[in-house]
C-alpha atoms as a PDB file:
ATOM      1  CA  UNK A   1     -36.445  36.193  -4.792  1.00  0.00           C
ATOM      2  CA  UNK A   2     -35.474  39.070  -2.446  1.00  0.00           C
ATOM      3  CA  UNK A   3     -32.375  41.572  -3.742  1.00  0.00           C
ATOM      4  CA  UNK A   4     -30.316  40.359  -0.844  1.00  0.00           C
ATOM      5  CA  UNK A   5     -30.531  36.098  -2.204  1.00  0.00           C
ATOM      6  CA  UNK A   6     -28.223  37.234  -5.508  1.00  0.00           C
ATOM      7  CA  UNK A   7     -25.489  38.579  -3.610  1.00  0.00           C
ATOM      8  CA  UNK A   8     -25.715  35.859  -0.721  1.00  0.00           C
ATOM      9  CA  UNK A   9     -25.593  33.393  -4.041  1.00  0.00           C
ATOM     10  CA  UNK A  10     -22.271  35.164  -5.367  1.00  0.00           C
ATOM     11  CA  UNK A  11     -20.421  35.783  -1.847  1.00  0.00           C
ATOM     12  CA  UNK A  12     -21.217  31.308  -1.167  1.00  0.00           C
ATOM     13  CA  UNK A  13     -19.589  30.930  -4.646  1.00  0.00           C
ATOM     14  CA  UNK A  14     -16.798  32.840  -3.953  1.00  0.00           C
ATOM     15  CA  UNK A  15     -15.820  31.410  -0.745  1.00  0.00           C
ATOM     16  CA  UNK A  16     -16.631  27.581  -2.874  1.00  0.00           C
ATOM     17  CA  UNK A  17     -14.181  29.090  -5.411  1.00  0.00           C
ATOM     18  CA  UNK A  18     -11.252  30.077  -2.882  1.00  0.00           C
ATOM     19  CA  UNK A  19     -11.605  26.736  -0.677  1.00  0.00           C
ATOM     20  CA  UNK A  20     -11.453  24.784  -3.565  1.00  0.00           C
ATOM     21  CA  UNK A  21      -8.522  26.798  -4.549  1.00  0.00           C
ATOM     22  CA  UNK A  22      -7.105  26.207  -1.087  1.00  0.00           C
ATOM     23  CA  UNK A  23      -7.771  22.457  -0.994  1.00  0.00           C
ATOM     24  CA  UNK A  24      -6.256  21.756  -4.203  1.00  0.00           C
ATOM     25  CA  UNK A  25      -2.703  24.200  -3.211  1.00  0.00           C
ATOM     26  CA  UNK A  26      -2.862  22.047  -0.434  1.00  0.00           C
ATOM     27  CA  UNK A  27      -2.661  18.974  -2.494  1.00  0.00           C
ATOM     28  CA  UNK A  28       0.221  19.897  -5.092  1.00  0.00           C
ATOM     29  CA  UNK A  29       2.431  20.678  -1.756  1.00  0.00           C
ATOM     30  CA  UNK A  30       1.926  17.439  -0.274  1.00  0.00           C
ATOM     31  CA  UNK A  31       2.339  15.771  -3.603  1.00  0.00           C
ATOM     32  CA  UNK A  32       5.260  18.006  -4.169  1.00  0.00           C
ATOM     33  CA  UNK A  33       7.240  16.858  -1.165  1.00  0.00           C
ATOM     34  CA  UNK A  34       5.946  13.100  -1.755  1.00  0.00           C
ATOM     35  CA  UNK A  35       7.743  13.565  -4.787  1.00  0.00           C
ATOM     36  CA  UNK A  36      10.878  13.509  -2.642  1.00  0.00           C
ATOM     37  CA  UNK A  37      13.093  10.229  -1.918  1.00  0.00           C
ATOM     38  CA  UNK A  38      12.527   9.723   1.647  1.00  0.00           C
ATOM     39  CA  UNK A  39      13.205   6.366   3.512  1.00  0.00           C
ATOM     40  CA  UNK A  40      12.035   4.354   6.553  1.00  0.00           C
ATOM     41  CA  UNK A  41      14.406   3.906   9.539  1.00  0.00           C
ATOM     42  CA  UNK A  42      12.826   0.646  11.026  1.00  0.00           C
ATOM     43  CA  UNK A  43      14.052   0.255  14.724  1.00  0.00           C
ATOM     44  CA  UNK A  44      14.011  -2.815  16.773  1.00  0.00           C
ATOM     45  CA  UNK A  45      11.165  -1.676  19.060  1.00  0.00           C
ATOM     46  CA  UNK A  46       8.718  -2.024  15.928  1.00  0.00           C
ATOM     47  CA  UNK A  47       8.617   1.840  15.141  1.00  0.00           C
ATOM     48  CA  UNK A  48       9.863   3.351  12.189  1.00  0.00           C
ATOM     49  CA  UNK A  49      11.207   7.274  11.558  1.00  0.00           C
ATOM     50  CA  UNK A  50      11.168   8.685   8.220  1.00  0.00           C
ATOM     51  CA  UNK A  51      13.803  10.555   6.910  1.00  0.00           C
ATOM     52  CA  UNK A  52      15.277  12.724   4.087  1.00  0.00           C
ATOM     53  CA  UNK A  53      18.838  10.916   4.450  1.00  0.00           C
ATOM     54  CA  UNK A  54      21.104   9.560   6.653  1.00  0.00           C
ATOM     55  CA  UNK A  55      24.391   9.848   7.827  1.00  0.00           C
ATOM     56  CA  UNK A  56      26.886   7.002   9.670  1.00  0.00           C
ATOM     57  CA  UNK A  57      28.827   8.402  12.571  1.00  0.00           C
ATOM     58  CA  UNK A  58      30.325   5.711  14.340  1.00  0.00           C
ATOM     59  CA  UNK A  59      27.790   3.617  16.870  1.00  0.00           C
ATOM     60  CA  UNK A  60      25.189   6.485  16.178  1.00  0.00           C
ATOM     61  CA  UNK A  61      23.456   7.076  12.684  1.00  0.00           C
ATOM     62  CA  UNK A  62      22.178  10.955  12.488  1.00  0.00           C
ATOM     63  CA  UNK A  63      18.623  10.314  10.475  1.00  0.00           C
ATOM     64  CA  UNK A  64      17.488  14.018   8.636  1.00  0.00           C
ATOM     65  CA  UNK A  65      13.836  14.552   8.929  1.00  0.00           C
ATOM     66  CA  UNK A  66      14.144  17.679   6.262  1.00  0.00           C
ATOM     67  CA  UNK A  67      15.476  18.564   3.094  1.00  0.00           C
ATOM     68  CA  UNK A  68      17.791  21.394   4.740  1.00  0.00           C
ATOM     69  CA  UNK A  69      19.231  19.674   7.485  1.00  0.00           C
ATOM     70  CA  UNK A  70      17.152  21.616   9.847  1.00  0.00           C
ATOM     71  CA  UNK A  71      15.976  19.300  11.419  1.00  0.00           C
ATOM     72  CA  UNK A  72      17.171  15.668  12.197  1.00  0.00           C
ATOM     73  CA  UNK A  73      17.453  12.687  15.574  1.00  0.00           C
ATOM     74  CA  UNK A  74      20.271  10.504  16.208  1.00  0.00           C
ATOM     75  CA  UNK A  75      19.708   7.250  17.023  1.00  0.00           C
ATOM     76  CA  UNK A  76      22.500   3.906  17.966  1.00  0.00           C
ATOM     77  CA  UNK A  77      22.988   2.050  14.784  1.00  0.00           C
ATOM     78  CA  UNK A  78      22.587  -1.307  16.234  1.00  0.00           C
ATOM     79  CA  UNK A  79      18.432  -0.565  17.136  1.00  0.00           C
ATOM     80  CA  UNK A  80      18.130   0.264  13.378  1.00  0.00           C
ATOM     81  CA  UNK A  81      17.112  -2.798  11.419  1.00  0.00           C
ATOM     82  CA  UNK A  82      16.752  -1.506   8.221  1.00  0.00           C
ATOM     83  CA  UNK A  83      15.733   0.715   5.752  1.00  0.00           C
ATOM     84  CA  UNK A  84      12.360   0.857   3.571  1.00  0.00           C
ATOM     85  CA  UNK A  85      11.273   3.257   0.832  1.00  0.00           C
ATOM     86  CA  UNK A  86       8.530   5.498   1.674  1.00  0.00           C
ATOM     87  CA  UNK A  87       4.931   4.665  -0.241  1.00  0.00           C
ATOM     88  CA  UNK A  88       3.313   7.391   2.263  1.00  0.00           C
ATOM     89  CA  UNK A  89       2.727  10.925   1.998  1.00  0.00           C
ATOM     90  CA  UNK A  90       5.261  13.014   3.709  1.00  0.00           C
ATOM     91  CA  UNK A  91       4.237  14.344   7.459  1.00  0.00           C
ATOM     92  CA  UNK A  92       2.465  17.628   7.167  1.00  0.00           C
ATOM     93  CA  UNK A  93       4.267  21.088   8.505  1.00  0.00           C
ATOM     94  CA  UNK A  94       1.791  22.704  10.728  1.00  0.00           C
ATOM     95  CA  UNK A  95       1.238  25.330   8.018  1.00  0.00           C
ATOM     96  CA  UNK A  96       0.125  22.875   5.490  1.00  0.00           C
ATOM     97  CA  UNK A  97      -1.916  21.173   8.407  1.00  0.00           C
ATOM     98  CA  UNK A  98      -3.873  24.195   9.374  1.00  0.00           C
ATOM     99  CA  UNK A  99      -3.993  24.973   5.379  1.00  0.00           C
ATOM    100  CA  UNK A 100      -6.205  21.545   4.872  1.00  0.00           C
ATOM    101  CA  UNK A 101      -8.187  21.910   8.161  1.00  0.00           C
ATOM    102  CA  UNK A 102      -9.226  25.408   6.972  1.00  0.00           C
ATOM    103  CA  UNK A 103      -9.812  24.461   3.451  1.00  0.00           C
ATOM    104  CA  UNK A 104     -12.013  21.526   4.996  1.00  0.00           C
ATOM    105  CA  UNK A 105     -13.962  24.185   7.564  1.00  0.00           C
ATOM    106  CA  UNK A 106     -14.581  26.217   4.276  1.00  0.00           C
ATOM    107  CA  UNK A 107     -15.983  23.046   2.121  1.00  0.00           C
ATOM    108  CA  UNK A 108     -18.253  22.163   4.942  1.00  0.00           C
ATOM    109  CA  UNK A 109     -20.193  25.230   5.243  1.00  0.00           C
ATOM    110  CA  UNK A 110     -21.788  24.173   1.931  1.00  0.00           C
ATOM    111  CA  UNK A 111     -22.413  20.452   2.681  1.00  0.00           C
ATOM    112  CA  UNK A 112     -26.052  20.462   3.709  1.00  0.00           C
ATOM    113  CA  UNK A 113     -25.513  16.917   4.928  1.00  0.00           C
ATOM    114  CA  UNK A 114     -22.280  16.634   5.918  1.00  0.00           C
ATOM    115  CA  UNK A 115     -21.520  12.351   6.384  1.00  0.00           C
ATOM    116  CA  UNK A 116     -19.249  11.725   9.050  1.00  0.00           C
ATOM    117  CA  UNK A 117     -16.479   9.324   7.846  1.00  0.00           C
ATOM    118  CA  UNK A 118     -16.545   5.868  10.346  1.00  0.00           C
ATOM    119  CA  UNK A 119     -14.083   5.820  13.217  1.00  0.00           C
ATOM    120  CA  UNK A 120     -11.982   3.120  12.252  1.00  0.00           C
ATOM    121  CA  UNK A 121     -11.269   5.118   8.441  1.00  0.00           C
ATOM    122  CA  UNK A 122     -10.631   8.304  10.372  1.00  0.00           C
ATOM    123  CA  UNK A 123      -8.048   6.153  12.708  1.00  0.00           C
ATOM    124  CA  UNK A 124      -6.966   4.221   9.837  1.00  0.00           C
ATOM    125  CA  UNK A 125      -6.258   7.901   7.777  1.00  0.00           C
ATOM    126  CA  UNK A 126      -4.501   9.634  10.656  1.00  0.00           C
ATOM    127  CA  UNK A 127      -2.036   6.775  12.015  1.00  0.00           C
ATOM    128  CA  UNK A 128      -1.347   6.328   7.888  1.00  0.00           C
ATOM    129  CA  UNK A 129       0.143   9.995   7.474  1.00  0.00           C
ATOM    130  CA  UNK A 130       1.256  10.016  11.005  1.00  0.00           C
ATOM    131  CA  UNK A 131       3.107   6.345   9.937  1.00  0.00           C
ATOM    132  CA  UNK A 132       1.736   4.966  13.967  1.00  0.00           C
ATOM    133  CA  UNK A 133      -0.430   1.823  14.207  1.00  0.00           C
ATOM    134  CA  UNK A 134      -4.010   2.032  14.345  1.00  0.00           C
ATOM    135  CA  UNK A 135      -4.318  -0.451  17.269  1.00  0.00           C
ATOM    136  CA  UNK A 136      -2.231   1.804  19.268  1.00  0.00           C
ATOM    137  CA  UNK A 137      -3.921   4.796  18.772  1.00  0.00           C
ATOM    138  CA  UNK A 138      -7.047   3.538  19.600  1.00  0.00           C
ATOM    139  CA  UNK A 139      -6.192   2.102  22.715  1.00  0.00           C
ATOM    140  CA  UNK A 140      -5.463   6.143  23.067  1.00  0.00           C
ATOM    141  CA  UNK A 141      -8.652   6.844  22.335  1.00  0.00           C
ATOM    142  CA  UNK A 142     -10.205   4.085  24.353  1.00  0.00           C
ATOM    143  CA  UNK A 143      -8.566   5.099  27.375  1.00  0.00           C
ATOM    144  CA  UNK A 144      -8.237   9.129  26.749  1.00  0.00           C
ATOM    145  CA  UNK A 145     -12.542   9.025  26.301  1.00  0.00           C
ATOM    146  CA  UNK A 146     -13.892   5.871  25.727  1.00  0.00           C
ATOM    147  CA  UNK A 147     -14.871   6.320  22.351  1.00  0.00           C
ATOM    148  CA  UNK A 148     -16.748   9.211  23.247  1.00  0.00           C
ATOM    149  CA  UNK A 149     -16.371  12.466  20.783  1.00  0.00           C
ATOM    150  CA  UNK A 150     -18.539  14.368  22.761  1.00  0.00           C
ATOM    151  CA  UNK A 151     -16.032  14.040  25.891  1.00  0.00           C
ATOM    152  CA  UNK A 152     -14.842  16.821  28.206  1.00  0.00           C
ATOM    153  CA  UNK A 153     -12.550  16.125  31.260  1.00  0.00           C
ATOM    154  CA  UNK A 154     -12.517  18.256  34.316  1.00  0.00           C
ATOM    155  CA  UNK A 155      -9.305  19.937  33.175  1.00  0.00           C
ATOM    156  CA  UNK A 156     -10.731  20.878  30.023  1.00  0.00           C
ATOM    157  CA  UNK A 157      -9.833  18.494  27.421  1.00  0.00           C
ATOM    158  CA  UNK A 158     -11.988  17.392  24.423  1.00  0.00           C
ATOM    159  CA  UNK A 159     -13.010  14.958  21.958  1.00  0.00           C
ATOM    160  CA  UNK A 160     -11.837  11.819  21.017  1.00  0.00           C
ATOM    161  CA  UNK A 161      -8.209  11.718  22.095  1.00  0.00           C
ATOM    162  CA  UNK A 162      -8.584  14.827  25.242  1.00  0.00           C
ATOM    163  CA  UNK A 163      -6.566  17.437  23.476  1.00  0.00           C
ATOM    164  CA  UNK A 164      -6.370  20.432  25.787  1.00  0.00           C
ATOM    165  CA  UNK A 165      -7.405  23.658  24.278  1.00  0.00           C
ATOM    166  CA  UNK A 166      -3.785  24.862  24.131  1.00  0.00           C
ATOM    167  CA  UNK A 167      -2.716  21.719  22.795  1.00  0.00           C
ATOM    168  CA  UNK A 168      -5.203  22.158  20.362  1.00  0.00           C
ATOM    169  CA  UNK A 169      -4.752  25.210  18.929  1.00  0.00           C
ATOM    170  CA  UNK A 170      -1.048  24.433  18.658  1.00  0.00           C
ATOM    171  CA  UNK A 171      -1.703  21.570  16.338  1.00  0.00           C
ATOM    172  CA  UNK A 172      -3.803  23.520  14.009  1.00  0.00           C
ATOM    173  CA  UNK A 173      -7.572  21.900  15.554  1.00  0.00           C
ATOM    174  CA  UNK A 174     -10.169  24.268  15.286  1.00  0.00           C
ATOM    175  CA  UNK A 175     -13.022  22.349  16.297  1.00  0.00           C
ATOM    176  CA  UNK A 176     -11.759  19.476  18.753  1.00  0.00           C
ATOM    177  CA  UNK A 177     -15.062  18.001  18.810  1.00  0.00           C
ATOM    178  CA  UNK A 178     -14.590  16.699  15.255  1.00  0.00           C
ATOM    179  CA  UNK A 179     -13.548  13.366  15.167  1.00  0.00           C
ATOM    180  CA  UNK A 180     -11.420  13.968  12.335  1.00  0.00           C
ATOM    181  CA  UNK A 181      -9.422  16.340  12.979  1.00  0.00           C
ATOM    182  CA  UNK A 182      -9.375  15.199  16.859  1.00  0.00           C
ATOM    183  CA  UNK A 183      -7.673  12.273  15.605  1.00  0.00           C
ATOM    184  CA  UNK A 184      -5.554  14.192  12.901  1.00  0.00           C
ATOM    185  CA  UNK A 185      -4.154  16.083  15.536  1.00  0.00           C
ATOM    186  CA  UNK A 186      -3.904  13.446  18.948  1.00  0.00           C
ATOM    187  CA  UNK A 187      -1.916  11.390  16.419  1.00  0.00           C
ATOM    188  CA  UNK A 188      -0.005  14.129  15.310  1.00  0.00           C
ATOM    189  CA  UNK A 189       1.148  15.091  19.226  1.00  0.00           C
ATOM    190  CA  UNK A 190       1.589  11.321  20.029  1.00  0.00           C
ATOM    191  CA  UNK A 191       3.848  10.928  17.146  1.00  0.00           C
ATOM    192  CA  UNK A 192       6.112  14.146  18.106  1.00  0.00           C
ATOM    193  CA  UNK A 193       6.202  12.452  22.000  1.00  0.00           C
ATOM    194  CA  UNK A 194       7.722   9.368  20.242  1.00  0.00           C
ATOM    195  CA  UNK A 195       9.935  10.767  18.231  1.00  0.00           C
ATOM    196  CA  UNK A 196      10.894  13.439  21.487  1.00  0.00           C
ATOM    197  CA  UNK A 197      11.526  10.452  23.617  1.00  0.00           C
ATOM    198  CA  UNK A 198      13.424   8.119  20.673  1.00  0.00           C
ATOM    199  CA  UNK A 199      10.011   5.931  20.349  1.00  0.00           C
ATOM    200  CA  UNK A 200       9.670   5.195  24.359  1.00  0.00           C
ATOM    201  CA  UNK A 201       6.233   4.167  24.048  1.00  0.00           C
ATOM    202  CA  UNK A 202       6.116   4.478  27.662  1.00  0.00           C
ATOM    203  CA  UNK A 203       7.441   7.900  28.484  1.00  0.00           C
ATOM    204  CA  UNK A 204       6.122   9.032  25.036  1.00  0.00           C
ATOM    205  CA  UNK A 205       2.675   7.768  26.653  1.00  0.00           C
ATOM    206  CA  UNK A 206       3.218   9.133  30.062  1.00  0.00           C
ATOM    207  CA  UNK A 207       3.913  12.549  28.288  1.00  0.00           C
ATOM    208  CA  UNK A 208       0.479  12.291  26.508  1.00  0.00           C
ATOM    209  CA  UNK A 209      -1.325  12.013  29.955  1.00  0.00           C
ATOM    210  CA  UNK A 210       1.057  13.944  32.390  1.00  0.00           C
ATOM    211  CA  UNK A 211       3.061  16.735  30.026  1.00  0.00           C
ATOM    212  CA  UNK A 212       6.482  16.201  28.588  1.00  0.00           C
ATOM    213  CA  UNK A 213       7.281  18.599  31.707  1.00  0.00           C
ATOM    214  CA  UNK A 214       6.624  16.097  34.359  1.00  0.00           C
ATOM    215  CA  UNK A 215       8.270  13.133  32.404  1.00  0.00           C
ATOM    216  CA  UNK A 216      11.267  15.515  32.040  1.00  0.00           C
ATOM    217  CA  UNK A 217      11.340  16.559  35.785  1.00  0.00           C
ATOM    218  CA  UNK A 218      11.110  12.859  37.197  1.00  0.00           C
ATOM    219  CA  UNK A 219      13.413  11.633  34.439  1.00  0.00           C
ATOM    220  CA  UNK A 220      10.443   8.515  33.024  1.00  0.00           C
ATOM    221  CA  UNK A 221       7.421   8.122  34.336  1.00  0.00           C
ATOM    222  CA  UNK A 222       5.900  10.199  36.823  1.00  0.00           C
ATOM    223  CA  UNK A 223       4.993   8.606  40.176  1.00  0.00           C
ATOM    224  CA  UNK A 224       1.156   9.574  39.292  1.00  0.00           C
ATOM    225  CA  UNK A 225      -1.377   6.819  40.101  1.00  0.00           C
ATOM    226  CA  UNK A 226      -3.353   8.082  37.557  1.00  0.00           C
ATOM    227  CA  UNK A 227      -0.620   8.534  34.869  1.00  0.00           C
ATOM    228  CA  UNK A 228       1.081   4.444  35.754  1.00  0.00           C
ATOM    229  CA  UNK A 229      -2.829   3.356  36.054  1.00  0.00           C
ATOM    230  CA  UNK A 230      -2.829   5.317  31.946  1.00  0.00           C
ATOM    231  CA  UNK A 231       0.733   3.552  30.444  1.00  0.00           C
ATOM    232  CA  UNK A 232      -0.228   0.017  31.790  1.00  0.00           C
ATOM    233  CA  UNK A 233      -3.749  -0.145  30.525  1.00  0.00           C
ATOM    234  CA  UNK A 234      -2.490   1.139  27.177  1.00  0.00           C
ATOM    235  CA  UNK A 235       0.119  -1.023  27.147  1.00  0.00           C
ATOM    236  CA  UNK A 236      -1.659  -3.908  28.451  1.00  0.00           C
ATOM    237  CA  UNK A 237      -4.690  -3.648  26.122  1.00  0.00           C
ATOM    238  CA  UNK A 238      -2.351  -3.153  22.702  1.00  0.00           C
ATOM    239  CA  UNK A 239       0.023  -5.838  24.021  1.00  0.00           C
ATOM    240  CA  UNK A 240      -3.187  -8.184  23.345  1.00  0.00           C
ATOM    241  CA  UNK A 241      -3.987  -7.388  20.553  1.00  0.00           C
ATOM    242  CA  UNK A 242      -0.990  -7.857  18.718  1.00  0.00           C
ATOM    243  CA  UNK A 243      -0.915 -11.249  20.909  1.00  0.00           C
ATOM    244  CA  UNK A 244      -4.375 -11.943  19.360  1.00  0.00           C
ATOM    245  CA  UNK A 245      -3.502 -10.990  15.822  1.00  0.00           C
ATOM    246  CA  UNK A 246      -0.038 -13.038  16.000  1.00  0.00           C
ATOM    247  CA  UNK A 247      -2.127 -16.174  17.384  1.00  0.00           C
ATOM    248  CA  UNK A 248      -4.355 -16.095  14.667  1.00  0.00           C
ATOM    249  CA  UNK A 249      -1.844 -15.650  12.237  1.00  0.00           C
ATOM    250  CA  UNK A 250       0.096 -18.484  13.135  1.00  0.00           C
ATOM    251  CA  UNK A 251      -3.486 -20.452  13.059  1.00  0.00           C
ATOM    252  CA  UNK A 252      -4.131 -19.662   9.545  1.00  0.00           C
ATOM    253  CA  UNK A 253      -0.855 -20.552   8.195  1.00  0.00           C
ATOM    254  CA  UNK A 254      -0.866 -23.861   9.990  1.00  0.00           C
ATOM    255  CA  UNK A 255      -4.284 -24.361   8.302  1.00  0.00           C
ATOM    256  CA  UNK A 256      -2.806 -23.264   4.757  1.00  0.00           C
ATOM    257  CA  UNK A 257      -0.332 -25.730   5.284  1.00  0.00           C
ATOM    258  CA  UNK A 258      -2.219 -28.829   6.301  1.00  0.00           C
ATOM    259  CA  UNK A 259      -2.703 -30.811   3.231  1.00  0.00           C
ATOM    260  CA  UNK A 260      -6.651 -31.678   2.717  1.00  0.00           C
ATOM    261  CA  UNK A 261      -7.580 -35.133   2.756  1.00  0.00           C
ATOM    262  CA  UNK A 262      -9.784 -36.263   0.073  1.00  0.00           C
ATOM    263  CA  UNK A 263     -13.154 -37.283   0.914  1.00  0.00           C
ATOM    264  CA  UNK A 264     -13.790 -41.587   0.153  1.00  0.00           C
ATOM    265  CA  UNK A 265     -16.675 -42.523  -1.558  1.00  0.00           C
ATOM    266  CA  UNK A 266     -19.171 -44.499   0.421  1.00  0.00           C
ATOM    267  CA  UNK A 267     -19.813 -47.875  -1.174  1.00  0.00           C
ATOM    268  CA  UNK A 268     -23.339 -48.994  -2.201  1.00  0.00           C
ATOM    269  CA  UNK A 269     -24.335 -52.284  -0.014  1.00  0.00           C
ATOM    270  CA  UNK A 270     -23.973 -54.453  -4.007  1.00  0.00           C
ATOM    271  CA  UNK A 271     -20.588 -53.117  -4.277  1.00  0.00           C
ATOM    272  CA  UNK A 272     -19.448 -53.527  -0.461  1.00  0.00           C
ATOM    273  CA  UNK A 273     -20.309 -57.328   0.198  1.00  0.00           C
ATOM    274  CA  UNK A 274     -19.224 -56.785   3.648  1.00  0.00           C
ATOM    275  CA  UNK A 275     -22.602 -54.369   4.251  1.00  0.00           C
ATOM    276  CA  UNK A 276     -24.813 -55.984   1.826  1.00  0.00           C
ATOM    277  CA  UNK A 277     -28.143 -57.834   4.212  1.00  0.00           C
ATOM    278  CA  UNK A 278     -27.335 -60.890   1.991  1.00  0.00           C
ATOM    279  CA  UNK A 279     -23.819 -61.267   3.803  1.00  0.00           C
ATOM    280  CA  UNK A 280     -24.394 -59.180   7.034  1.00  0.00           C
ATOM    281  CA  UNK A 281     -23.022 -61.507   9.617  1.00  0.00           C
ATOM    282  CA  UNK A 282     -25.451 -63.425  12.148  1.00  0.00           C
ATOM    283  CA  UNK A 283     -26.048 -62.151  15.796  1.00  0.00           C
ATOM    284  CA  UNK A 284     -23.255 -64.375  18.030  1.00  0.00           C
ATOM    285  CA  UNK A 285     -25.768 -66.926  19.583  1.00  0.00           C
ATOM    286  CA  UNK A 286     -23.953 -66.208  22.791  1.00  0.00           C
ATOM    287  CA  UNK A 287     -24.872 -62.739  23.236  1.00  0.00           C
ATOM    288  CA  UNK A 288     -28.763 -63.602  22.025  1.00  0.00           C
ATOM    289  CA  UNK A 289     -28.660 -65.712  25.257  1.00  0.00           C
ATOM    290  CA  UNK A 290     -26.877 -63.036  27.541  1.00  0.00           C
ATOM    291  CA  UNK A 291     -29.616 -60.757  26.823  1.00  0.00           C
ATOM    292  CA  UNK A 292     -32.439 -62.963  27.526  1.00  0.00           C
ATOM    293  CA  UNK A 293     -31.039 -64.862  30.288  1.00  0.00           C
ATOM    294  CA  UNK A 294     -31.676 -63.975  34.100  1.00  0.00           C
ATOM    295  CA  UNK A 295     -29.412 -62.520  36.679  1.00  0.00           C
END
């Protein structure tokens, strides 16, 4: 053992130490503002906004997203359905979201093998804490890269969900090659598009393609082939699948429902007379004759 393999042991245990340290600071903040009594603002569209509190002013209900009342979106009382209590974790500030990226970055460095989680749990995780359905982010995915983490467009945009590099750095993603936090963060901007546009999934979607700029400028969705040619396929392709998954609900709990008949128990020939050879019925004569007879 060289002199210089001590101190390279003690400076990888240190940094171990303080990410650790990092991840679990991390961890008592989000549980700390869990720990909170936040609600769910379901909306007629199928979207739902979490808030701190509420308050009822007239056709409009003014829904706090923070503790302090810095922060809050108004929306008409009649599209809210009702109200649920909040099982999820809180949405992350962007300090706490570039605190568990970093603490991640620093926990990786001593994974020799580092196991990539599967797509579907990375989707599953980020549209949990960003409270968005998985089917509609990965129809995002599907039609931001195909799938394909490795992806660069010609403008510059990366990884799963085509974050540009400013984009990117604004939402706290380091590395937007990772799937994870590719993911963490495209669900992260969608969500803020929704929740900028009062859950348009349209102009929230147009936004993700085109810039809230243009959607701003041309008041909805720009006239872009590209951008229309983006909404409808997105639209189109989750549109089915909830189609698909309603269908086949509506299957199974027609099949729940049907009663099952029992199955009858054949009869022997001895105890069914009617199939026993002793009391088979003779051949009709008539049709012995038909059969041999000529044309």
């Amino acid at each position: 053992m060289t002199r210089s393999e001590p101190f390279a042991t003690v400076r990888a245990a240190r940094i171990a130490v303080k990410a650790t340290a990092l991840f679990f600071a991390v961890i008592v903040v989000l549980l700390a503002r869990s720990a909170t009594a936040a609600e769910l603002a379901i909306l007629r569209n199928g979207f739902s906004i979490r808030h701190e509190h509420r308050l009822a002013m007239g056709t409009t209900t003014r829904l706090y997203l923070a503790a302090d009342d810095s922060s809050f979106t108004d929306v008409p009382t009649a599209e809210i359905t009702g109200y649920e209590k909040d099982m999820l974790l809180p949405l992350p500030t962007p300090a706490e979201t570039h605190a568990a990226m970093a603490a991640r970055s620093e926990t990786a460095k001593f994974e020799s093998v580092r196991s990539e989680p599967a797509l579907n749990e990375v989707v599953n995780s980020a549209s949990a804490a960003y409270h968005l359905d998985p089917d509609l982010v990965n129809s995002v995915i599907h039609a931001e890269s195909g799938f394909n983490a490795r992806a660069v467009s010609p403008k510059g945009a990366r990884g799963l969900m085509q974050l540009m590099p400013a984009t990117a750095s604004q939402l706290g993603v380091n590395d937007a090659f990772d799937p994870q936090t590719n993911v963490e963060g495209g669900s992260r901007y969608l969500r803020e598009l929704l929740e900028r546009y009062n859950f348009d999934l349209v102009k929230a979607l147009a936004a993700y393609n085109a810039g809230p700029e243009r959607v701003e400028q041309y008041q909805g969705v720009p006239p872009f082939r590209e951008t229309r040619a983006y909404v409808a396929r997105i639209v189109h392709e989750y549109n089915t699948k909830k189609i698909a998954q309603e269908k086949e609900a509506k299957q199974k709990q027609v099949a729940a429902q049907t009663p099952r008949k029992a199955p009858s128990k054949a009869r022997s020939p001895a105890q069914n007379p009617a199939q026993s050879p002793a009391h088979r019925a003779p051949k009709p004569a008539a049709t012995a004759i038909a059969a041999a007879s000529p044309r």
